[in-house]
C-alpha atoms as a PDB file:
ATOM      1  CA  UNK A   1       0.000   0.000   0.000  1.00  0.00           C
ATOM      2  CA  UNK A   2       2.852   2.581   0.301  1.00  0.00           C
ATOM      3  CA  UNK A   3       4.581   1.450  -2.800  1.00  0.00           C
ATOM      4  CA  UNK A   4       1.219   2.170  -4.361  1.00  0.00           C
ATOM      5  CA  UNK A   5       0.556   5.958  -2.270  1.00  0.00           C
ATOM      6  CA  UNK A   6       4.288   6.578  -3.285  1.00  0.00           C
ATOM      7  CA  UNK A   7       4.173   5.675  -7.221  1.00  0.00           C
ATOM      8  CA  UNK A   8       0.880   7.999  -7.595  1.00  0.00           C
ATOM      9  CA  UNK A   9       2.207  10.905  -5.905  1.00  0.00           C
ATOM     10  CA  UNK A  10       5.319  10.676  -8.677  1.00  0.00           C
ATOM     11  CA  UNK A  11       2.709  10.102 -11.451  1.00  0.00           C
ATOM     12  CA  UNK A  12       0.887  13.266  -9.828  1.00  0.00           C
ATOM     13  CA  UNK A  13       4.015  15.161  -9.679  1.00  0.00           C
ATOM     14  CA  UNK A  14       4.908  14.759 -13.437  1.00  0.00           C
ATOM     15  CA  UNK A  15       1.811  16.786 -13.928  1.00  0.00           C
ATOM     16  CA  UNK A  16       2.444  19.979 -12.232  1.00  0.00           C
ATOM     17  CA  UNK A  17       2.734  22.626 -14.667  1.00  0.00           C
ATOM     18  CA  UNK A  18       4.538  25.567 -12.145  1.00  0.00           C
ATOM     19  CA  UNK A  19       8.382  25.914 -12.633  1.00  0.00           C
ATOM     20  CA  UNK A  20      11.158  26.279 -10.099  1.00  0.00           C
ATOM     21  CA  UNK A  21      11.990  30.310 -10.118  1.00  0.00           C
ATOM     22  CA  UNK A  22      15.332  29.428 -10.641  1.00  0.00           C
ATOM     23  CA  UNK A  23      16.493  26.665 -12.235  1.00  0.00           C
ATOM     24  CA  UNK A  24      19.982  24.555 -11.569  1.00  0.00           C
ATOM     25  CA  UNK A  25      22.180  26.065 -13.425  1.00  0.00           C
ATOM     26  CA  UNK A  26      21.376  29.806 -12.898  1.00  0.00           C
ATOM     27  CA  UNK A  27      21.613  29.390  -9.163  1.00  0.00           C
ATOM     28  CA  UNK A  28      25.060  29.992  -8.777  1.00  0.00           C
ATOM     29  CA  UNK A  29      24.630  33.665 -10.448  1.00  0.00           C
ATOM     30  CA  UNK A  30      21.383  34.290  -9.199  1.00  0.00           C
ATOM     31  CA  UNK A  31      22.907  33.826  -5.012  1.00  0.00           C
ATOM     32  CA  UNK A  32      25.881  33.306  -5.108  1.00  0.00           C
ATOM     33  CA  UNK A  33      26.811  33.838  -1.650  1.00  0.00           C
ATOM     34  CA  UNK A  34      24.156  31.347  -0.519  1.00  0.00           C
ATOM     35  CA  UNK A  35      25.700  28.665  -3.018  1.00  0.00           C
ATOM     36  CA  UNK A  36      28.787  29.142  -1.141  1.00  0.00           C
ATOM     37  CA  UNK A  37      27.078  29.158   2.424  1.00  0.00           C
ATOM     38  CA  UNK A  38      25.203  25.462   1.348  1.00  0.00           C
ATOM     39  CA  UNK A  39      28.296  24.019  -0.428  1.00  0.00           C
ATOM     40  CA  UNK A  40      30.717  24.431   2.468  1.00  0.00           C
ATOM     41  CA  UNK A  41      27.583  24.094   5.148  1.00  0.00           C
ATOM     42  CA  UNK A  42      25.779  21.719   3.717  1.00  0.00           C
ATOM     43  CA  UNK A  43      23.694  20.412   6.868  1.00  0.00           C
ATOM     44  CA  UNK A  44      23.632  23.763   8.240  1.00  0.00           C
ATOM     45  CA  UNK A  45      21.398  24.804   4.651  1.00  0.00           C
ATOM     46  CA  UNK A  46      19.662  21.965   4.365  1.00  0.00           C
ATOM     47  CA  UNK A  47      18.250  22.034   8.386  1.00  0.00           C
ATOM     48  CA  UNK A  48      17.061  26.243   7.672  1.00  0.00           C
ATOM     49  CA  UNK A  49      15.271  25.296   4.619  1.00  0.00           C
ATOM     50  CA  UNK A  50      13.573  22.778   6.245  1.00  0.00           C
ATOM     51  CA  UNK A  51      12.840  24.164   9.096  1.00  0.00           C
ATOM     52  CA  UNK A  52      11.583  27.439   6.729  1.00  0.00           C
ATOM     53  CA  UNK A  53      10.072  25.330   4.571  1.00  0.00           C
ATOM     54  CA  UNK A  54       7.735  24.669   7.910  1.00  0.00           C
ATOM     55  CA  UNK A  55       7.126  27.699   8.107  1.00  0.00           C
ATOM     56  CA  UNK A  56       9.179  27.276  11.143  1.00  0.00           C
ATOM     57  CA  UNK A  57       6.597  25.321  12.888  1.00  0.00           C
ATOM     58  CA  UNK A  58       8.698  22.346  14.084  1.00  0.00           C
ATOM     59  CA  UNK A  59       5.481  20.453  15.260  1.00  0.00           C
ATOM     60  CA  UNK A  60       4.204  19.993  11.702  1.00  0.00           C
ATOM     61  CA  UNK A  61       7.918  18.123  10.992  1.00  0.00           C
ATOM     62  CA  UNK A  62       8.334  14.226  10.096  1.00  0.00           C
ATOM     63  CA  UNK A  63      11.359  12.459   9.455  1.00  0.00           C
ATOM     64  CA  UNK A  64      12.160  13.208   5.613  1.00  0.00           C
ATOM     65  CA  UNK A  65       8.801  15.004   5.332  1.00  0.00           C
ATOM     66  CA  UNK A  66       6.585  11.574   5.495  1.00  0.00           C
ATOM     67  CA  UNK A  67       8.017  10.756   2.010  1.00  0.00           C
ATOM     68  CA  UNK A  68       9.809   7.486   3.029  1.00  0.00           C
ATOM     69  CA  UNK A  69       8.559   4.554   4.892  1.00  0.00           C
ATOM     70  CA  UNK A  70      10.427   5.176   8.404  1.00  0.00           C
ATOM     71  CA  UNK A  71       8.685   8.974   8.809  1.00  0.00           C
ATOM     72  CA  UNK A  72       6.794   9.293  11.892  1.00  0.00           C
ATOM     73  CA  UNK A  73       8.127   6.440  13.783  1.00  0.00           C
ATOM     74  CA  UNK A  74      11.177   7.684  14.807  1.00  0.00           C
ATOM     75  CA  UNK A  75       9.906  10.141  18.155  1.00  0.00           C
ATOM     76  CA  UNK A  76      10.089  13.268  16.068  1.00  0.00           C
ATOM     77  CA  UNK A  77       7.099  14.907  18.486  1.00  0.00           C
ATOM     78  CA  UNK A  78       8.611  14.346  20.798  1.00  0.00           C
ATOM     79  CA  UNK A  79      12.094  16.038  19.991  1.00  0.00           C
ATOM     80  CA  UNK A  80      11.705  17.289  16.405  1.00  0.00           C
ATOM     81  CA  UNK A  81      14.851  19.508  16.781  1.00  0.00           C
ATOM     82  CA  UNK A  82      17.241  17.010  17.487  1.00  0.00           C
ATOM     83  CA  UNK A  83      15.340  14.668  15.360  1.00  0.00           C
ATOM     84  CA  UNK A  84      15.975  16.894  12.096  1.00  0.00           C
ATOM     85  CA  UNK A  85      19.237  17.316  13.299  1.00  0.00           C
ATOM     86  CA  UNK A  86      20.114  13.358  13.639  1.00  0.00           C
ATOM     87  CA  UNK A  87      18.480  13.845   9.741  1.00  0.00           C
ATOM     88  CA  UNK A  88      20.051  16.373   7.460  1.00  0.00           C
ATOM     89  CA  UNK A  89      23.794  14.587   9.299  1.00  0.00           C
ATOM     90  CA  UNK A  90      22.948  10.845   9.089  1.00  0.00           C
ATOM     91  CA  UNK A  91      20.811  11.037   5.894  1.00  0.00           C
ATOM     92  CA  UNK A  92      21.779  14.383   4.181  1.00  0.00           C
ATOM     93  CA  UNK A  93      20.479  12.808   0.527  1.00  0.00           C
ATOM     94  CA  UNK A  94      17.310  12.197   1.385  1.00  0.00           C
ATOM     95  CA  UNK A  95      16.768  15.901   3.213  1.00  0.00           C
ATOM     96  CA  UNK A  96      17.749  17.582   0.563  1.00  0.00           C
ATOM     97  CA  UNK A  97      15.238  15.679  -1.696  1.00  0.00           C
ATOM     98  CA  UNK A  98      12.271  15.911   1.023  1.00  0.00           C
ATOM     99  CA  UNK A  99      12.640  19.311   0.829  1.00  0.00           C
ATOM    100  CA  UNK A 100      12.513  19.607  -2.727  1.00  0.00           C
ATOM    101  CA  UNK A 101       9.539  17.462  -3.037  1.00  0.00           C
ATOM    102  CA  UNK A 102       7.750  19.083  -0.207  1.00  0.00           C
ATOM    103  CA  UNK A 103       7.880  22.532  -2.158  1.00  0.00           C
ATOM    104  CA  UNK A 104       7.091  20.994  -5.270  1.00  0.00           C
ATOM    105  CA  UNK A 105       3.846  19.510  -3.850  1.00  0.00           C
ATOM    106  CA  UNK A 106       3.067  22.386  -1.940  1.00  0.00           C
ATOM    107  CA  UNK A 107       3.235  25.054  -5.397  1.00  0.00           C
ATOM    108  CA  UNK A 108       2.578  22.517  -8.148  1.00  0.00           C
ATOM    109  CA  UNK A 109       6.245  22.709  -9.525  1.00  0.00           C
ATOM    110  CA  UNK A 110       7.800  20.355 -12.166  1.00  0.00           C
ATOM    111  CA  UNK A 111      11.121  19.032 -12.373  1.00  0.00           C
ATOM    112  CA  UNK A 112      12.770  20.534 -16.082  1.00  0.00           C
ATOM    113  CA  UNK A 113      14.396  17.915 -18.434  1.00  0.00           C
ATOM    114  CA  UNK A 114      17.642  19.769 -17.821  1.00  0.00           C
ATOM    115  CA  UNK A 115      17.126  19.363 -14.501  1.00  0.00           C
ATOM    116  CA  UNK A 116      16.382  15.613 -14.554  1.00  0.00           C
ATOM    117  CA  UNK A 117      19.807  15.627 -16.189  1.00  0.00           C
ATOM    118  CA  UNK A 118      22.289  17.146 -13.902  1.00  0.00           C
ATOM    119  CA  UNK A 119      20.425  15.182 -11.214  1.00  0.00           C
ATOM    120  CA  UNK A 120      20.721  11.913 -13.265  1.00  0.00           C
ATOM    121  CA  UNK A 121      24.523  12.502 -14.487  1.00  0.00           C
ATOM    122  CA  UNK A 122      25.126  12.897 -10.408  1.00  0.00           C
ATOM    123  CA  UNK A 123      23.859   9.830  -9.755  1.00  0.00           C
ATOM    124  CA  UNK A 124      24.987   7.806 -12.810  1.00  0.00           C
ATOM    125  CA  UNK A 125      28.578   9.238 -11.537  1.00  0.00           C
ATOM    126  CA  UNK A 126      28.436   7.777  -8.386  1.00  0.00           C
ATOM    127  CA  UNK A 127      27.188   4.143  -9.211  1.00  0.00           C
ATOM    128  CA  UNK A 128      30.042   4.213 -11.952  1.00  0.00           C
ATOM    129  CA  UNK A 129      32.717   5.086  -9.647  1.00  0.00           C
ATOM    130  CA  UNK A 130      31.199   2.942  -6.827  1.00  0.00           C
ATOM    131  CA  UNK A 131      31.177   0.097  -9.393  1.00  0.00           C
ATOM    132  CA  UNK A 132      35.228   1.022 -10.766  1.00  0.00           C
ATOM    133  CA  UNK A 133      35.714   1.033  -6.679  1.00  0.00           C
ATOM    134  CA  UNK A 134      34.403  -2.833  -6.617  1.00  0.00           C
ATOM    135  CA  UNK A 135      36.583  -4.044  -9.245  1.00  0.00           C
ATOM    136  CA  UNK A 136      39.760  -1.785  -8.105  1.00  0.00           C
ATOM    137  CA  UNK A 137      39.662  -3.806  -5.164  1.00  0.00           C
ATOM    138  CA  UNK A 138      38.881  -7.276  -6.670  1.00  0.00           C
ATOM    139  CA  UNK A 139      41.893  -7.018  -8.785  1.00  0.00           C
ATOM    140  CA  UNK A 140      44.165  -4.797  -7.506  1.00  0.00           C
ATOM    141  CA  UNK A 141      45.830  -2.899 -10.299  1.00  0.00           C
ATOM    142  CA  UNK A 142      47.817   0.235  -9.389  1.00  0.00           C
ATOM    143  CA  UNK A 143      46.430   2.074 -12.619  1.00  0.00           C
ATOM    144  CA  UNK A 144      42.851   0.515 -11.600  1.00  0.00           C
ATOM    145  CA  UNK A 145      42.733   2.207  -8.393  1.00  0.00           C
ATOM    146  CA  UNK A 146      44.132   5.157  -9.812  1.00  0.00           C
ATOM    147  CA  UNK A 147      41.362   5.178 -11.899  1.00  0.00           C
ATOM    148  CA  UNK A 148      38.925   4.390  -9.419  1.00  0.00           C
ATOM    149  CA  UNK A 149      40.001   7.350  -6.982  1.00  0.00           C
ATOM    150  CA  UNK A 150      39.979   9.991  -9.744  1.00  0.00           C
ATOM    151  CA  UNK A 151      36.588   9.215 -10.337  1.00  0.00           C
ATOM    152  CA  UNK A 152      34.976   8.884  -6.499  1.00  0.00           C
ATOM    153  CA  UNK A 153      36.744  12.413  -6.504  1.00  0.00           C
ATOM    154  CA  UNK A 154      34.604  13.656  -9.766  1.00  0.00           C
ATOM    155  CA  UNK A 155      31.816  11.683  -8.287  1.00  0.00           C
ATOM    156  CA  UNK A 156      31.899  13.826  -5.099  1.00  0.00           C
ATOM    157  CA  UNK A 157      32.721  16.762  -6.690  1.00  0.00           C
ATOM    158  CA  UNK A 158      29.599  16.515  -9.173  1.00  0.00           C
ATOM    159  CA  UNK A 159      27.650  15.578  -5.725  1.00  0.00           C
ATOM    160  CA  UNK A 160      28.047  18.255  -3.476  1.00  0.00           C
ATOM    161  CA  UNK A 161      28.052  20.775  -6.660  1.00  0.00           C
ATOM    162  CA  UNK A 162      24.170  20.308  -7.304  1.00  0.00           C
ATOM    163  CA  UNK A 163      23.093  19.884  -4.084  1.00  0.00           C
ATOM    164  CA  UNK A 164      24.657  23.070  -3.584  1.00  0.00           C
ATOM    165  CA  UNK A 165      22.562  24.511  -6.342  1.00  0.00           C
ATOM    166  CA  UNK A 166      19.548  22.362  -5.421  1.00  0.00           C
ATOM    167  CA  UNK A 167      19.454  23.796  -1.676  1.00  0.00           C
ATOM    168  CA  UNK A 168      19.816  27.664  -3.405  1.00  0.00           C
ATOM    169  CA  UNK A 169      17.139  26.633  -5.938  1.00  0.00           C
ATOM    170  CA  UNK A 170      14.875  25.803  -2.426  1.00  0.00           C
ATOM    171  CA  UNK A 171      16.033  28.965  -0.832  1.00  0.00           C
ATOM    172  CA  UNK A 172      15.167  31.217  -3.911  1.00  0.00           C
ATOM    173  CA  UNK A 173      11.766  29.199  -4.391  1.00  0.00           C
ATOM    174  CA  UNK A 174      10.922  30.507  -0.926  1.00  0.00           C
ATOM    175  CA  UNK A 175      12.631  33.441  -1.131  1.00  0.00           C
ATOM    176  CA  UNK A 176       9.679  34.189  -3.714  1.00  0.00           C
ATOM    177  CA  UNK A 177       6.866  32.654  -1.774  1.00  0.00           C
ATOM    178  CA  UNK A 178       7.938  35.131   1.285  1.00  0.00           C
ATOM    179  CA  UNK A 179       7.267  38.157  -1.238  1.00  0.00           C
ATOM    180  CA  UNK A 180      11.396  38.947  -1.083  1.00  0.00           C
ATOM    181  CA  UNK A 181      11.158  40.061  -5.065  1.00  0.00           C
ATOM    182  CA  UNK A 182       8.968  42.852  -4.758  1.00  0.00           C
ATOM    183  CA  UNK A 183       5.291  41.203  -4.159  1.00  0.00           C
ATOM    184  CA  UNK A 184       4.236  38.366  -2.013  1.00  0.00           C
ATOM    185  CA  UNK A 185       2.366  35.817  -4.166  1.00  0.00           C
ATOM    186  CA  UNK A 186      -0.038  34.406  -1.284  1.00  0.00           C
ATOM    187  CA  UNK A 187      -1.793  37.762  -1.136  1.00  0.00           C
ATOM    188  CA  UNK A 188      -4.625  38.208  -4.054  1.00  0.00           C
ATOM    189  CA  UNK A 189      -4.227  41.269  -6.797  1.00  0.00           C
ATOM    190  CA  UNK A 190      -5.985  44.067  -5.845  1.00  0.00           C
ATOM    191  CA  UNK A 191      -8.459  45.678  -7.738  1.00  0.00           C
ATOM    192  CA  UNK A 192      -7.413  48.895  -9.736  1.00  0.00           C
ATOM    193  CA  UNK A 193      -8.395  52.104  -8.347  1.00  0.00           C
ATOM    194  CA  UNK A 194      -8.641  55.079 -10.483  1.00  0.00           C
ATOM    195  CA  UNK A 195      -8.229  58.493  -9.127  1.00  0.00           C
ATOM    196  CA  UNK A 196     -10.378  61.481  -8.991  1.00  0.00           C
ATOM    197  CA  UNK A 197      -9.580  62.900 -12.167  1.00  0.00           C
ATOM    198  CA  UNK A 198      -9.931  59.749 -14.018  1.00  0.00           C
ATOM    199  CA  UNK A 199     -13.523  58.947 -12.940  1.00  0.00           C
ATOM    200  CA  UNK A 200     -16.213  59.773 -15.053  1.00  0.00           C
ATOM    201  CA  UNK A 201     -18.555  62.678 -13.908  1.00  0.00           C
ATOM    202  CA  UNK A 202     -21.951  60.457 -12.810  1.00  0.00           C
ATOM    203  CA  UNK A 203     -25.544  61.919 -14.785  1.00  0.00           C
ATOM    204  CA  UNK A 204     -27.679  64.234 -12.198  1.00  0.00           C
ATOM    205  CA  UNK A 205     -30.533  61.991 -11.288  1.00  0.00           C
ATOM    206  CA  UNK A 206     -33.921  63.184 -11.285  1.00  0.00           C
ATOM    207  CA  UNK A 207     -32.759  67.133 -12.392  1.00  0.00           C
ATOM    208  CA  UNK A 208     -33.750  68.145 -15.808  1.00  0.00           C
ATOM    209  CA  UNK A 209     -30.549  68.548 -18.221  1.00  0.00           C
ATOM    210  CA  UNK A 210     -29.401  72.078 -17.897  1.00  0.00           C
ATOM    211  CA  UNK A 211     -30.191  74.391 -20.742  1.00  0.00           C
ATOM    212  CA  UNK A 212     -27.316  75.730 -22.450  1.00  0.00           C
ATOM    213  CA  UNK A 213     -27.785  78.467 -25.175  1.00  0.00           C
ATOM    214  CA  UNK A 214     -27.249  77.941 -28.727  1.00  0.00           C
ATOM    215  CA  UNK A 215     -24.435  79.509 -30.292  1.00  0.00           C
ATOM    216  CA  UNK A 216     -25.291  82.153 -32.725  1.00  0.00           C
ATOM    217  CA  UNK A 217     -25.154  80.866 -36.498  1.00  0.00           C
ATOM    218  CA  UNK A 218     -21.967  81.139 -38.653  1.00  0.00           C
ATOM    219  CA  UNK A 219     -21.955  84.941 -39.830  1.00  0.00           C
ATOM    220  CA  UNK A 220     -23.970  86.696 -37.377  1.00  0.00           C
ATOM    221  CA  UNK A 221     -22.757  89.800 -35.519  1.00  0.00           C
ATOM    222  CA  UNK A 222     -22.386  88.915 -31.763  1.00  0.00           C
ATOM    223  CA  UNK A 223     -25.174  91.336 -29.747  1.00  0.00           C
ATOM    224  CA  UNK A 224     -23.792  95.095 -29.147  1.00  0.00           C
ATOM    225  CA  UNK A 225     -21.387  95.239 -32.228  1.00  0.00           C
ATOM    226  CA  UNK A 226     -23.831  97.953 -34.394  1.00  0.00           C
ATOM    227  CA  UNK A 227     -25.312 101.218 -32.127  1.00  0.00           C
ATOM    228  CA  UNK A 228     -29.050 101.197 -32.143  1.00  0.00           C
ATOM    229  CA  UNK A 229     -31.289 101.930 -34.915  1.00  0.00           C
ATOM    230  CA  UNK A 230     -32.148 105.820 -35.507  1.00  0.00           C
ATOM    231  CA  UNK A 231     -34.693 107.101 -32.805  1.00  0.00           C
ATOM    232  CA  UNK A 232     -34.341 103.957 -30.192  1.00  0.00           C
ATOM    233  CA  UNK A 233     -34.044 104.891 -26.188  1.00  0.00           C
ATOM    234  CA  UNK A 234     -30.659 104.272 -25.341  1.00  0.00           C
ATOM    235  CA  UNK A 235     -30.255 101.455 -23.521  1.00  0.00           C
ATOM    236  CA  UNK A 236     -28.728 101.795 -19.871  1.00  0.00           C
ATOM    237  CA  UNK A 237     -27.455  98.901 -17.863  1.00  0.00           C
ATOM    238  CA  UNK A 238     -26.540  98.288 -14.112  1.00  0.00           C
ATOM    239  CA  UNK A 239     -26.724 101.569 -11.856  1.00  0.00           C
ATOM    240  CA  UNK A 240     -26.729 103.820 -14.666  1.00  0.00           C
ATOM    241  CA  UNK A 241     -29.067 106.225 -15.222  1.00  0.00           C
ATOM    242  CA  UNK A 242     -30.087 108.705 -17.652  1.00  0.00           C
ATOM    243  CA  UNK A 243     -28.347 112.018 -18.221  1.00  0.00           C
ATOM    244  CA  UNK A 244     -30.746 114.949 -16.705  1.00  0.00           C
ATOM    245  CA  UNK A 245     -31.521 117.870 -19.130  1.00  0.00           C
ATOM    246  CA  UNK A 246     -29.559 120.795 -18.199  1.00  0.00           C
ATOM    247  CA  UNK A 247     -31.477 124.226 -16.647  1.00  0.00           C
END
């Protein structure tokens, strides 16, 4: 029954459609300095992402994130601390990938093809050079175990390279989730608001329209440009008044 919960949740996973913000091999120029911190630190990265990846609420950990058989049996209620501790030392693989497929489950996010292949050239690396370790030491050949050493040092080279970049991919994943690159993407957008110039004037309701007078037609003399006709009463306007006849 686990074998079966496990295989469906991979099936499911090949089906999210979100991608990784970063992916592996821009994660050395995108932080840099945190590459450095998880390649030299290793345990030290992969116990804050976890812990962050929490949302630093240790009572919501299991061992390896309830992804492998052994997770919740091993007292981590009780002690999750020291129990995540005993983890990211004694099984520092399989914490790196819990936490990767705990934030993949948790936004929907795919694993690219280039991806699959820097983490599939890791691993093919280390079964060949476990393999050329085997037969170094059946037969014994100088050259053989030469051999053999110069590639268990590529091997761990390759290794702690991407998990280096896988723990910065995690950090820069929640780096965006935490709203660090200018907007946090849990909140909803916000509706636009227009300003007061840029809303339209609303009708008058229940006023007739206002009457506005017609301009005169094309041609006409505005009122006041010709003096009255011969014989009209001046016209007087304001507080004037007319002139009284002298004597």
């Amino acid at each position: 029954m686990p074998n079966e919960e496990l295989l469906q949740k991979l099936q499911l996973r090949q089906q999210y459609r979100n991608l990784w913000h970063s992916d592996l091999m821009g994660t050395m120029t995108t932080d840099c300095p945190y590459f450095c911190f998880a390649l030299w630190c290793s345990p030290c990265a992969s116990y804050l992402l976890r812990k962050r990846a929490l949302y630093n609420d240790m009572s919501r950990y299991t061992c390896c994130a309830g992804y492998l058989p052994c997770s919740g049996q091993c007292g981590e209620s009780k002690c999750p601390e020291a129990c995540l501790c005993a983890e990211v030392w004694c099984c520092f693989s399989n914490s790196v990938a819990s936490t990767r497929w705990l934030l993949q489950d948790e936004f929907n996010i795919q694993t690219t093809k280039c991806d699959n292949c820097i983490i599939g050239f890791m691993v093919c690396l280390q079964q060949l050079a476990c393999i050329f370790s085997i037969i170094a030491c059946i037969i014994g050949g100088d050259e053989l175990e030469a051999a053999s050493n110069l590639l268990n040092c590529a091997a761990d080279a390759v290794y702690c390279t991407v998990c280096g970049c896988m723990q910065t991919q995690h950090k820069i994943e929640m780096d965006k989730r935490d709203g660090k690159f200018g907007g946090d993407p849990m909140q909803p957008p916000q509706p636009p608001v227009m300003s007061r110039f840029e809303q339209p004037t609303p009708p008058a309701v229940g006023f007739p329209p206002q009457y506005q007078a017609p301009y005169p037609a094309y041609g006409a003399p505005p009122p006041g440009a010709y003096p009255p006709p011969y014989g009209a009463p001046p016209q007087y306007t304001g507080q004037q008044y007319p002139p009284q006849p002298c004597g």
